[in-house]
N, C-alpha and C. Protein backbone atom coordinates (compact mmCIF):
# COMPACT_ATOMS: atom_id res chain seq x y z
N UNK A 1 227.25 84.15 119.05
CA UNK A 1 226.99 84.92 117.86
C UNK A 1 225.50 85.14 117.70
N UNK A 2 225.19 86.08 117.13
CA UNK A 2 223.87 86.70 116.71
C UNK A 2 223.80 86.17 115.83
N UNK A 3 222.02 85.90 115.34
CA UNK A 3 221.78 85.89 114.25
C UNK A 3 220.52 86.72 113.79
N UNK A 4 221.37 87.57 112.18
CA UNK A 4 220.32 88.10 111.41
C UNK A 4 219.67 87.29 110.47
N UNK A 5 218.37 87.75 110.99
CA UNK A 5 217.32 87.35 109.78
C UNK A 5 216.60 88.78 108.80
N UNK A 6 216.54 88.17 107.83
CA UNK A 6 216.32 89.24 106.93
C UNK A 6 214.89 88.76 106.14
N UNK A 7 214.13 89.81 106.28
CA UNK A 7 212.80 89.44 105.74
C UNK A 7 212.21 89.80 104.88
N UNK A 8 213.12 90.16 103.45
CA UNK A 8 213.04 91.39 102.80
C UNK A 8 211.37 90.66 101.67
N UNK A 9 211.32 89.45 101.63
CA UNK A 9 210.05 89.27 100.42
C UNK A 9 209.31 88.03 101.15
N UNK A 10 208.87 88.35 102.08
CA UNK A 10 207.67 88.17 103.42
C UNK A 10 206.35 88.52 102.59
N UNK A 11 206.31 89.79 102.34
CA UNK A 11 205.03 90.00 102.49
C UNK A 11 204.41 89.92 101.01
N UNK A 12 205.02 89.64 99.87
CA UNK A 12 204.67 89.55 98.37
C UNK A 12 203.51 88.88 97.98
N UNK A 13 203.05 87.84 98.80
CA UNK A 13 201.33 86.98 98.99
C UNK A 13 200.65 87.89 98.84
N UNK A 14 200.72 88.88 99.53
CA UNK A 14 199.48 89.71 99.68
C UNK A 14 199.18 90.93 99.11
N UNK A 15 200.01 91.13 98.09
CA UNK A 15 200.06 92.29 96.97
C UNK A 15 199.10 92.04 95.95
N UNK A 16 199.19 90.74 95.46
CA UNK A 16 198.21 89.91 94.53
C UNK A 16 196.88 90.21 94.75
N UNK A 17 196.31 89.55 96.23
CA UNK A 17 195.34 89.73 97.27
C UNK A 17 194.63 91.43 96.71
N UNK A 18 195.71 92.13 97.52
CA UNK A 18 195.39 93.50 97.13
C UNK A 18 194.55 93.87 96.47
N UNK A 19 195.46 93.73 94.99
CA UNK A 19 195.19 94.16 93.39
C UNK A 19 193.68 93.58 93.29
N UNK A 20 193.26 92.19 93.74
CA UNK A 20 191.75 91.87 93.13
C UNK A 20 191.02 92.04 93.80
N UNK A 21 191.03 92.55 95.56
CA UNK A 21 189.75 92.95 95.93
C UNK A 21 189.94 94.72 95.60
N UNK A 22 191.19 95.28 95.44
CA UNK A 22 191.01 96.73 94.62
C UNK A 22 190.04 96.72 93.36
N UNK A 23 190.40 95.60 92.50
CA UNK A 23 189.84 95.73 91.22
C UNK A 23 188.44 95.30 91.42
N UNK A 24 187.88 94.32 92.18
CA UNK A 24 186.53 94.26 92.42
C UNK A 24 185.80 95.79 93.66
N UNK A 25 186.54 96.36 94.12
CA UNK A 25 185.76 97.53 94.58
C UNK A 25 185.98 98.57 93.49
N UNK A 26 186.58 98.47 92.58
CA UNK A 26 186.27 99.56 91.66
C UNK A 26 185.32 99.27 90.39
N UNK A 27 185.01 97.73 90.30
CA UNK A 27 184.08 97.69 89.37
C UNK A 27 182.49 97.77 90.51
N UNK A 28 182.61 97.51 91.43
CA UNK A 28 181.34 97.72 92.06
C UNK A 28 180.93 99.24 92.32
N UNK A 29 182.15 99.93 92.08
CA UNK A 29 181.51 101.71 92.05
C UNK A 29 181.13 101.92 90.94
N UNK A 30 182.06 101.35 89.96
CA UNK A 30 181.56 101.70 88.74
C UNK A 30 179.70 101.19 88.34
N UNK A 31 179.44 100.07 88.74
CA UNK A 31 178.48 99.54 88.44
C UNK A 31 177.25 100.31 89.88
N UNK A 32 177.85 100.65 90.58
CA UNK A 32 176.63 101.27 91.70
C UNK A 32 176.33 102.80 90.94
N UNK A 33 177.62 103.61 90.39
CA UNK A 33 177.46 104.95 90.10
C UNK A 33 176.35 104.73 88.71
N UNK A 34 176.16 103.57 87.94
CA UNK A 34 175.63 103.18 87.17
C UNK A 34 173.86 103.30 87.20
N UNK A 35 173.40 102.83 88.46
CA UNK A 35 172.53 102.42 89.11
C UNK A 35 172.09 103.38 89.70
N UNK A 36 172.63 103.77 90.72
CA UNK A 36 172.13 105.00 91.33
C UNK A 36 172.40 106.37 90.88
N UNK A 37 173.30 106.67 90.32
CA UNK A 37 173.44 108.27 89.93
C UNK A 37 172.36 108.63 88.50
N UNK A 38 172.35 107.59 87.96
CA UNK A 38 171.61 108.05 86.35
C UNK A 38 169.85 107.33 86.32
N UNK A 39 169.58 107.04 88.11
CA UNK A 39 168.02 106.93 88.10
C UNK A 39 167.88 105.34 88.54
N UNK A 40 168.81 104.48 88.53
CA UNK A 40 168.16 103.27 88.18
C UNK A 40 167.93 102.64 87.17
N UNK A 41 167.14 101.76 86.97
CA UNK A 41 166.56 101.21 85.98
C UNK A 41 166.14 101.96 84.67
N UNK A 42 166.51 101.73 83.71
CA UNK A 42 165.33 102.72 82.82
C UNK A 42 163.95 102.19 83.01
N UNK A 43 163.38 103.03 82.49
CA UNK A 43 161.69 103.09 82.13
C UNK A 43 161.06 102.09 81.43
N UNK A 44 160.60 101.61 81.45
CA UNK A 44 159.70 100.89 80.16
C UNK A 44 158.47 101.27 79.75
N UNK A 45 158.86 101.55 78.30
CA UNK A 45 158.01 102.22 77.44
C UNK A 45 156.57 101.30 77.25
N UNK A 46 155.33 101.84 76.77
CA UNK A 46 154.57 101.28 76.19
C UNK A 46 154.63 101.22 74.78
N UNK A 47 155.03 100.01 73.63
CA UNK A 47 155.07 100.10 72.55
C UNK A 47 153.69 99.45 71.63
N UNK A 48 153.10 99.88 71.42
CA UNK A 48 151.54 99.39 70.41
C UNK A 48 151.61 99.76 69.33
N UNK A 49 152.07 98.55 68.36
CA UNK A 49 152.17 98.78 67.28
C UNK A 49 150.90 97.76 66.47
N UNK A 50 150.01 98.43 65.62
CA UNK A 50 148.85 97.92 64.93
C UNK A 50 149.50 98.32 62.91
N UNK A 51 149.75 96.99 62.16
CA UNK A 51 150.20 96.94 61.54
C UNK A 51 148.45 96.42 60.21
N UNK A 52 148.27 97.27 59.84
CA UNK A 52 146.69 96.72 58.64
C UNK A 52 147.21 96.67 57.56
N UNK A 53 148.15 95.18 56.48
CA UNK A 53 148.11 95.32 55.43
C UNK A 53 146.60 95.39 54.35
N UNK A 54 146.81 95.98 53.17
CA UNK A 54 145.61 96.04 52.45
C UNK A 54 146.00 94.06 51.93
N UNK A 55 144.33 93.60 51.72
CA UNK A 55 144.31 92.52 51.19
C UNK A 55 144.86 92.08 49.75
N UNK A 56 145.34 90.74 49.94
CA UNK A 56 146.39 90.71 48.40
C UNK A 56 145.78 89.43 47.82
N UNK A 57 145.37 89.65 46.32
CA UNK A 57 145.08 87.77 46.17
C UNK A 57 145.72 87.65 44.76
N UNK A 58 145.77 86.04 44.64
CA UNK A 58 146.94 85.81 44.34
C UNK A 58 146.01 85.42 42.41
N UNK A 59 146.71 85.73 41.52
CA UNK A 59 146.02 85.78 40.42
C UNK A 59 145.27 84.40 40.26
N UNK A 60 144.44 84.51 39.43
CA UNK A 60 143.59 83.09 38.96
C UNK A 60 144.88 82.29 38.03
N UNK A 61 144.53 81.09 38.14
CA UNK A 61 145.12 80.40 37.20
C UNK A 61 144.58 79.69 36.31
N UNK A 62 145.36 79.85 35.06
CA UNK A 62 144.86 79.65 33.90
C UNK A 62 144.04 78.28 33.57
N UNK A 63 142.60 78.47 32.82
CA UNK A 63 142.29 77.17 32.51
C UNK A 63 141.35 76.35 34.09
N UNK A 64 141.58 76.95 34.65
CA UNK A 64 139.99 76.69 35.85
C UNK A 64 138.36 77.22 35.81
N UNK A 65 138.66 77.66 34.74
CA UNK A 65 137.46 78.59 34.79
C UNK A 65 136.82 79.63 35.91
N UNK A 66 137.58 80.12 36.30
CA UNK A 66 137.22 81.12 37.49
C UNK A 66 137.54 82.46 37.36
C-alpha cells in the first residue's frame, strides 16, 4: 500500500515572517521618502532675540525716610 501524505498547513510559519519584514520595508519607505524627497533635514534658522525691559523700582516704604 501507498502512502499519502498531505501537507496542506506546512508552510503557515512563514506568513507571520512575511507580514513583519513587509511592514518594516514599508515603514522604511515611508521614512526614506521623508528624508530624501522633501530635502532632508530642515534648515536651521538663526533666531536673535534682544528683549530691553524699561527699568522698574519698587515703591519706597513707608517711614524710612527715603
Amino acid at each position: 500500500m501507498a502512502e499519502n501524505t498531505n501537507n496542506t498547513g506546512g508552510g503557515g510559519g512563514n506568513t507571520g515572517l512575511a507580514f513583519i519584514v513587509g511592514a518594516i520595508v514599508v515603514v522604511l519607505a515611508v521614512v526614506a521618502w521623508f528624508v530624501f524627497a522633501r530635502g532632508g533635514a530642515p534648515e536651521t534658522k538663526q533666531i536673535d532675540v534682544d528683549v530691553d525691559l524699561p527699568e522698574v523700582s519698587a515703591p519706597q516704604v513707608p517711614g524710612t525716610g527715603g
